[in-house]
N, C-alpha and C. Protein backbone atom coordinates (compact mmCIF):
# COMPACT_ATOMS: atom_id res chain seq x y z
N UNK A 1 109.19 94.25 75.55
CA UNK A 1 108.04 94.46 76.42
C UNK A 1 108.34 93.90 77.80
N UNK A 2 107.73 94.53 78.36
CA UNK A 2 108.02 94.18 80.31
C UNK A 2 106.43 93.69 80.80
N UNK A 3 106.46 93.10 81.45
CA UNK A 3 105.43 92.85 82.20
C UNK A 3 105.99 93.57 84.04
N UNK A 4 104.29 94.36 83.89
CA UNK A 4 103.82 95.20 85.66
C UNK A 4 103.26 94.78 86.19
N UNK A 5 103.03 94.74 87.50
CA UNK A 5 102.07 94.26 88.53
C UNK A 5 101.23 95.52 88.74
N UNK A 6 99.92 95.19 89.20
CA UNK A 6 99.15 96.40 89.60
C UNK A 6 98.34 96.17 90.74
N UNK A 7 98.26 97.42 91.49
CA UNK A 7 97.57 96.65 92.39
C UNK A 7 96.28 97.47 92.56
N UNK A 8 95.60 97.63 91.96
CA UNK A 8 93.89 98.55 91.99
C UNK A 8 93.09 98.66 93.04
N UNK A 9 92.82 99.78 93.80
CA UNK A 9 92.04 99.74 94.61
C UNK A 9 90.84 100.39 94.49
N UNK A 10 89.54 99.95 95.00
CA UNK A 10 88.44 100.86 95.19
C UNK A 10 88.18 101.95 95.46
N UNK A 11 88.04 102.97 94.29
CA UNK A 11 88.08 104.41 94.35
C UNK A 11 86.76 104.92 95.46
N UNK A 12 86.92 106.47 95.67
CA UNK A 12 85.95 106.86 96.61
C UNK A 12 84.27 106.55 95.86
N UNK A 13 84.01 106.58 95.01
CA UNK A 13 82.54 105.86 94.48
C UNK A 13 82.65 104.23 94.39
N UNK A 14 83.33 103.84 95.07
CA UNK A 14 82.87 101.90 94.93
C UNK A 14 81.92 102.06 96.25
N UNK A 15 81.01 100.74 95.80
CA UNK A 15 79.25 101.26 96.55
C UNK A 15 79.68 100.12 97.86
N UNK A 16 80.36 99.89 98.81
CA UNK A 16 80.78 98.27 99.38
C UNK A 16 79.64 97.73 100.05
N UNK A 17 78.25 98.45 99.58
CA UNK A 17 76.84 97.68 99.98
C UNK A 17 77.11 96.45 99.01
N UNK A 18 77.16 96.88 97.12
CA UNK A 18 77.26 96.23 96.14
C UNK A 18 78.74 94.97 96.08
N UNK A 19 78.36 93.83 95.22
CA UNK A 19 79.62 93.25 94.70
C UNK A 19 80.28 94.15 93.68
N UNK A 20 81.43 93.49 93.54
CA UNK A 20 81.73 94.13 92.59
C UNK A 20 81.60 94.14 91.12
N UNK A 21 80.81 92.94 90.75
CA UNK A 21 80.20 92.83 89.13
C UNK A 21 78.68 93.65 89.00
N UNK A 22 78.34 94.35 90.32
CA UNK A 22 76.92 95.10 90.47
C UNK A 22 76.80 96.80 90.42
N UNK A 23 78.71 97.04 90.54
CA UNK A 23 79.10 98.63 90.67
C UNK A 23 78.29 99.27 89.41
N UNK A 24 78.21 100.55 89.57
CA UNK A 24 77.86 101.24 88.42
C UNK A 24 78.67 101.18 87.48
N UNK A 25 78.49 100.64 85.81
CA UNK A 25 79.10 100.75 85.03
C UNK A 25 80.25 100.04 84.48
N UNK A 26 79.82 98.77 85.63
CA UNK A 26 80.33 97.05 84.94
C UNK A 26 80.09 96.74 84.13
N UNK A 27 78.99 96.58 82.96
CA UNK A 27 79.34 96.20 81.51
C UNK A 27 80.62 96.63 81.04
N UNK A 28 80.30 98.59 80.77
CA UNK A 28 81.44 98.83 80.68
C UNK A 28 83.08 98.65 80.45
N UNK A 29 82.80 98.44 82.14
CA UNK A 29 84.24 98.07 82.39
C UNK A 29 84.69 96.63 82.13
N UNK A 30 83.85 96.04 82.66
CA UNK A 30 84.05 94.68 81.98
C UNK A 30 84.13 94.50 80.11
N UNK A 31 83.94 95.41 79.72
CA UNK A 31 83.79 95.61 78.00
C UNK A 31 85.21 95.58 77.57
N UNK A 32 85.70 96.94 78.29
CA UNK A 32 86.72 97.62 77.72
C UNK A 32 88.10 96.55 78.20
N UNK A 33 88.07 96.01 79.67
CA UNK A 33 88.61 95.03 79.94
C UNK A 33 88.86 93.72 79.10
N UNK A 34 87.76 93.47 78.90
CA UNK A 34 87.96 92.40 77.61
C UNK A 34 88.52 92.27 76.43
N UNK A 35 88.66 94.05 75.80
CA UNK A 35 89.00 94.02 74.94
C UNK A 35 90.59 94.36 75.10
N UNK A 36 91.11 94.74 76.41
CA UNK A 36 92.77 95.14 76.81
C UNK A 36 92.88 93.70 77.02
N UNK A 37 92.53 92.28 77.19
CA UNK A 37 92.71 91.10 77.02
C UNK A 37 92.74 90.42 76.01
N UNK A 38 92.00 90.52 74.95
CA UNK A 38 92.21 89.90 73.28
C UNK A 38 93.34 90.66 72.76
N UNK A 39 94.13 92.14 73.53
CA UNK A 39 95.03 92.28 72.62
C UNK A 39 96.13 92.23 73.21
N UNK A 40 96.08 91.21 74.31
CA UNK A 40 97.28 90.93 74.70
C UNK A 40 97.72 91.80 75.81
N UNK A 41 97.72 92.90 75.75
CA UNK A 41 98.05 93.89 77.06
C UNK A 41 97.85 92.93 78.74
N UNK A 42 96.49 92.78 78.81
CA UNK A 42 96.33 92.16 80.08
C UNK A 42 95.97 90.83 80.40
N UNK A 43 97.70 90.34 81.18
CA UNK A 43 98.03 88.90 81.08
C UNK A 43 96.93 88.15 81.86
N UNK A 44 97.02 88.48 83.19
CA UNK A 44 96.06 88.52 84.37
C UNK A 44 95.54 89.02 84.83
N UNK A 45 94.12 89.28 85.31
CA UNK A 45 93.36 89.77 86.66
C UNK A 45 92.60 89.13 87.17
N UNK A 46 92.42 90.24 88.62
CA UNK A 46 91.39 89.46 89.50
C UNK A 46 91.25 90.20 90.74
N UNK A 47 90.18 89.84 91.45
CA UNK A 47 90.39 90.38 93.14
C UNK A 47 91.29 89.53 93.82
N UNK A 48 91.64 90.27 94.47
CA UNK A 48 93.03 89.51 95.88
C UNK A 48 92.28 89.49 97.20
N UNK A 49 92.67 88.82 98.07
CA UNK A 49 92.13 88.74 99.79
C UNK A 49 90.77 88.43 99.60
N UNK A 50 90.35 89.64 100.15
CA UNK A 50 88.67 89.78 100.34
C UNK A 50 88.12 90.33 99.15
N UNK A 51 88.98 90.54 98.03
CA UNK A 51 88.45 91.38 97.05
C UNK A 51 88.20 92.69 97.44
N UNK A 52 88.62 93.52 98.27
CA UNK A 52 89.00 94.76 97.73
C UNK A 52 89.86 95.53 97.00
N UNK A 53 90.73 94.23 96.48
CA UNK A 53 91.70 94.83 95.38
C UNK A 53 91.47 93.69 94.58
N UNK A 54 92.33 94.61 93.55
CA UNK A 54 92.26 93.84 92.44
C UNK A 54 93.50 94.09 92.04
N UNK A 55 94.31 92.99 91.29
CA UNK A 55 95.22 92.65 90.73
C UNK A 55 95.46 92.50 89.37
N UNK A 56 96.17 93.55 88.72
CA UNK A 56 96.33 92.85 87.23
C UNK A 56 97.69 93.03 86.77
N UNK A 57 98.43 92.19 85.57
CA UNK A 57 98.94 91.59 85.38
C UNK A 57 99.52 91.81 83.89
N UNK A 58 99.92 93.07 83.74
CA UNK A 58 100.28 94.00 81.90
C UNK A 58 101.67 93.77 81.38
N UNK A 59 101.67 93.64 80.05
CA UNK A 59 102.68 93.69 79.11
C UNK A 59 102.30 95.24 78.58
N UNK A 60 103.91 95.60 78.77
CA UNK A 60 103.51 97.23 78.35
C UNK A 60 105.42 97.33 78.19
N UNK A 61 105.31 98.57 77.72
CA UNK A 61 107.20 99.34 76.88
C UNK A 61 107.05 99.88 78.25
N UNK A 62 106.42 100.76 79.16
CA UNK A 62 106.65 101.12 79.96
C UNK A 62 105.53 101.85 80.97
N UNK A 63 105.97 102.23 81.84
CA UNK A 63 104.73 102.78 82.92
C UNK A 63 103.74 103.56 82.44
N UNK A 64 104.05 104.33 81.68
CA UNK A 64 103.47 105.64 80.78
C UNK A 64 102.46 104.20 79.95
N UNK A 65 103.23 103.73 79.25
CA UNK A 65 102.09 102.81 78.64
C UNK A 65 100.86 102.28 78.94
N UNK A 66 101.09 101.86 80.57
CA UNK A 66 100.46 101.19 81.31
C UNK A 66 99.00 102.59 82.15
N UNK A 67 99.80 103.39 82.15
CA UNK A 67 98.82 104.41 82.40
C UNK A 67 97.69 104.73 80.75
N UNK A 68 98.16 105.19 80.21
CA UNK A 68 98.02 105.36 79.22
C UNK A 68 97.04 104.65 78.77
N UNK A 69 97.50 103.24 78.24
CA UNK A 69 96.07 102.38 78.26
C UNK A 69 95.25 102.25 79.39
N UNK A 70 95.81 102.71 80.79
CA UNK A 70 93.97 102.23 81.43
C UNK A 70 92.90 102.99 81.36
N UNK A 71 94.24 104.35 80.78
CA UNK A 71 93.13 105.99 81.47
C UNK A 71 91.92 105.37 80.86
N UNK A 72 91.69 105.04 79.53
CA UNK A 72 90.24 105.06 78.73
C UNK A 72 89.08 104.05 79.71
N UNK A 73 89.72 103.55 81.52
CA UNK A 73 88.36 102.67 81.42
C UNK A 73 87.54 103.44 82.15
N UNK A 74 86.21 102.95 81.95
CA UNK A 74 85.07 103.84 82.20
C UNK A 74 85.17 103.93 83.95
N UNK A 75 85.64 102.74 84.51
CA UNK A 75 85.59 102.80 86.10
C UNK A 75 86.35 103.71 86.29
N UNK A 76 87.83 104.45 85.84
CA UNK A 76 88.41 105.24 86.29
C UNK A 76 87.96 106.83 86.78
N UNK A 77 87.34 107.07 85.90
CA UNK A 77 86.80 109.02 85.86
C UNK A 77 85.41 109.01 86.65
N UNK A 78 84.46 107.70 87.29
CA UNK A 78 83.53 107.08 87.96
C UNK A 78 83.99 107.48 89.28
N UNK A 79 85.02 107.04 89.02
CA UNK A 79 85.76 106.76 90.87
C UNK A 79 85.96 105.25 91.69
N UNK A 80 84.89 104.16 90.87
CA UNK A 80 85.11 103.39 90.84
C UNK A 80 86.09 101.78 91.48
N UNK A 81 87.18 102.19 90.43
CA UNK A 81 88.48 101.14 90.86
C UNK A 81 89.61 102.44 90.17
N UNK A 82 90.49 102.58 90.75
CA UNK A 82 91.88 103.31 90.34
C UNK A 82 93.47 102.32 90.90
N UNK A 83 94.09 103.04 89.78
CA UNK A 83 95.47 102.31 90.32
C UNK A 83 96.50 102.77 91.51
N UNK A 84 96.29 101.35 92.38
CA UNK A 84 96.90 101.91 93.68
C UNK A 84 98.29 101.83 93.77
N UNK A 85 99.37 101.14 93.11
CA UNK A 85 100.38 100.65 92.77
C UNK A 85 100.86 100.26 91.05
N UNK A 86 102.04 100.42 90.75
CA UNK A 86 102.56 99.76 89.68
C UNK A 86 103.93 99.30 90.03
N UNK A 87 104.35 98.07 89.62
CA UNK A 87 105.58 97.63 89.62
C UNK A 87 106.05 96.80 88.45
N UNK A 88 107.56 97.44 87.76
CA UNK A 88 107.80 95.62 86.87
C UNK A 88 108.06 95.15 87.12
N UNK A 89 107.71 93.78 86.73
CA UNK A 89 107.77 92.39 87.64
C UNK A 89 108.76 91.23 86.45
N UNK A 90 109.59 90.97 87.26
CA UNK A 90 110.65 89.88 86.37
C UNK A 90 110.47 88.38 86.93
N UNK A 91 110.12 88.07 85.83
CA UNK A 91 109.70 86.48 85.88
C UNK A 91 111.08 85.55 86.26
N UNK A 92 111.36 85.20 87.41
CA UNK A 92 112.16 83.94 87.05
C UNK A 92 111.87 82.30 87.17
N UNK A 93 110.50 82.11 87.52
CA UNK A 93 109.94 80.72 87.50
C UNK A 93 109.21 80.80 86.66
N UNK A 94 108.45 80.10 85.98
CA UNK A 94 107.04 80.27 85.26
C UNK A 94 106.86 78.90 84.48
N UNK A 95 106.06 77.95 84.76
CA UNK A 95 105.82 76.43 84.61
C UNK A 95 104.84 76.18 83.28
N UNK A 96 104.48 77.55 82.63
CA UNK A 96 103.85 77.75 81.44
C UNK A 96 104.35 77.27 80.31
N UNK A 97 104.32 76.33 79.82
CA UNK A 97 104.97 76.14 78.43
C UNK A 97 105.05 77.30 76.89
N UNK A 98 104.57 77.80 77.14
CA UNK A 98 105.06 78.98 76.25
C UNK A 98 105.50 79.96 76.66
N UNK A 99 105.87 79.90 78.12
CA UNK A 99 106.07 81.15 78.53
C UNK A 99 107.70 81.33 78.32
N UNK A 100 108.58 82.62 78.26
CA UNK A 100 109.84 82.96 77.87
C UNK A 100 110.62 82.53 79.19
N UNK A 101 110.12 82.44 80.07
CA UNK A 101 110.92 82.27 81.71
C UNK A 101 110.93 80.78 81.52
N UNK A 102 110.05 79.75 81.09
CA UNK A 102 110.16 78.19 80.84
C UNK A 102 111.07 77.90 79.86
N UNK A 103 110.76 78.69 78.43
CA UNK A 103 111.74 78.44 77.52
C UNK A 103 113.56 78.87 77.20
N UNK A 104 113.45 79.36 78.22
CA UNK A 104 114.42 80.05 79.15
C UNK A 104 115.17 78.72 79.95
N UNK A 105 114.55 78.46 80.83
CA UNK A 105 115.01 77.33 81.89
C UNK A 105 115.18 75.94 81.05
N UNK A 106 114.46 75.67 79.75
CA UNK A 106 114.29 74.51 79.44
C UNK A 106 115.68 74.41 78.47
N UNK A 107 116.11 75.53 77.86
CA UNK A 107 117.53 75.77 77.27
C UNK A 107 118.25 75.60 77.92
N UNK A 108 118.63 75.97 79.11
CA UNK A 108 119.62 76.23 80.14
C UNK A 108 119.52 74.76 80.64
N UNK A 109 118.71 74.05 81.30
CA UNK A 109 119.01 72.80 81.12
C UNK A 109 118.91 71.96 80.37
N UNK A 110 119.06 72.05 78.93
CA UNK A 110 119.68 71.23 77.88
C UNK A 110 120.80 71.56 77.62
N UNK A 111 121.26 72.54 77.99
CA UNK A 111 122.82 73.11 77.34
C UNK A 111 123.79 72.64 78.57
N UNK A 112 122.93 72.16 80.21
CA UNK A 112 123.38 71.98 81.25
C UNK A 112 123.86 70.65 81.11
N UNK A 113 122.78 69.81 80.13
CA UNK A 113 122.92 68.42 80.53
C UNK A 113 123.59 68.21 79.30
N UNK A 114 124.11 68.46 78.05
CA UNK A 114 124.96 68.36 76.98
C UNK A 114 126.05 68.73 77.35
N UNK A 115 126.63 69.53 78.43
CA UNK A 115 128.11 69.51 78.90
C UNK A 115 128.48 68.83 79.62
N UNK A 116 127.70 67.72 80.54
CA UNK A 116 127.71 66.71 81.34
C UNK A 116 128.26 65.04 80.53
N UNK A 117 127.41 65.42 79.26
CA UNK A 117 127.71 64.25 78.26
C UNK A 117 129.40 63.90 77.77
């Protein structure tokens, strides 16, 4: 699995009188969102800057995947929020203790400092 960056922007129906937890059909989306988060798919999100974008943050086999699972959210076929960007993104820092980029670095310097010995 790969992890993508995304970068979502406000489709031609986002209301920018409204926030964005007030758009039409935020339960919704906030529903279906929640549930692409308990299964792991979506690592991170959020708004960026001023919050006209939004950022999220997927474990997916590949782009197709990543499409694939968002088509079903209700904001998309609304007009809503759509995806303005995708990229995979390769971790080489990550200060997370479970994360594979830490457990990664934390090998590499034990195997660094056992050839020093």
């Amino acid at each position: 699995m790969a992890l993508f960056v995304l970068k979502m922007i406000n489709g031609p129906e986002y209301d920018r009188s409204r926030a964005r937890r007030e758009q039409p059909g935020w339960d919704e989306h906030a529903a279906f969102m929640d549930r692409l988060l308990a299964e792991g798919f979506v690592v991170l999100g959020g708004p960026i800057g001023d919050g006209e974008k939004v950022m999220l943050v997927v474990e997916a086999a590949d782009e197709e995947e990543v499409r694939r699972r968002l088509g079903p959210d209700p904001w998309a076929p609304m007009g809503v929020l759509v995806i303005g960007s995708t990229q995979p993104w390769t971790i080489w820092l990550d200060s997370r203790p479970w994360a594979p980029a830490a457990a990664d670095a934390a090998a590499t310097s034990r195997a660094a400092s056992a050839s020093r010995d």
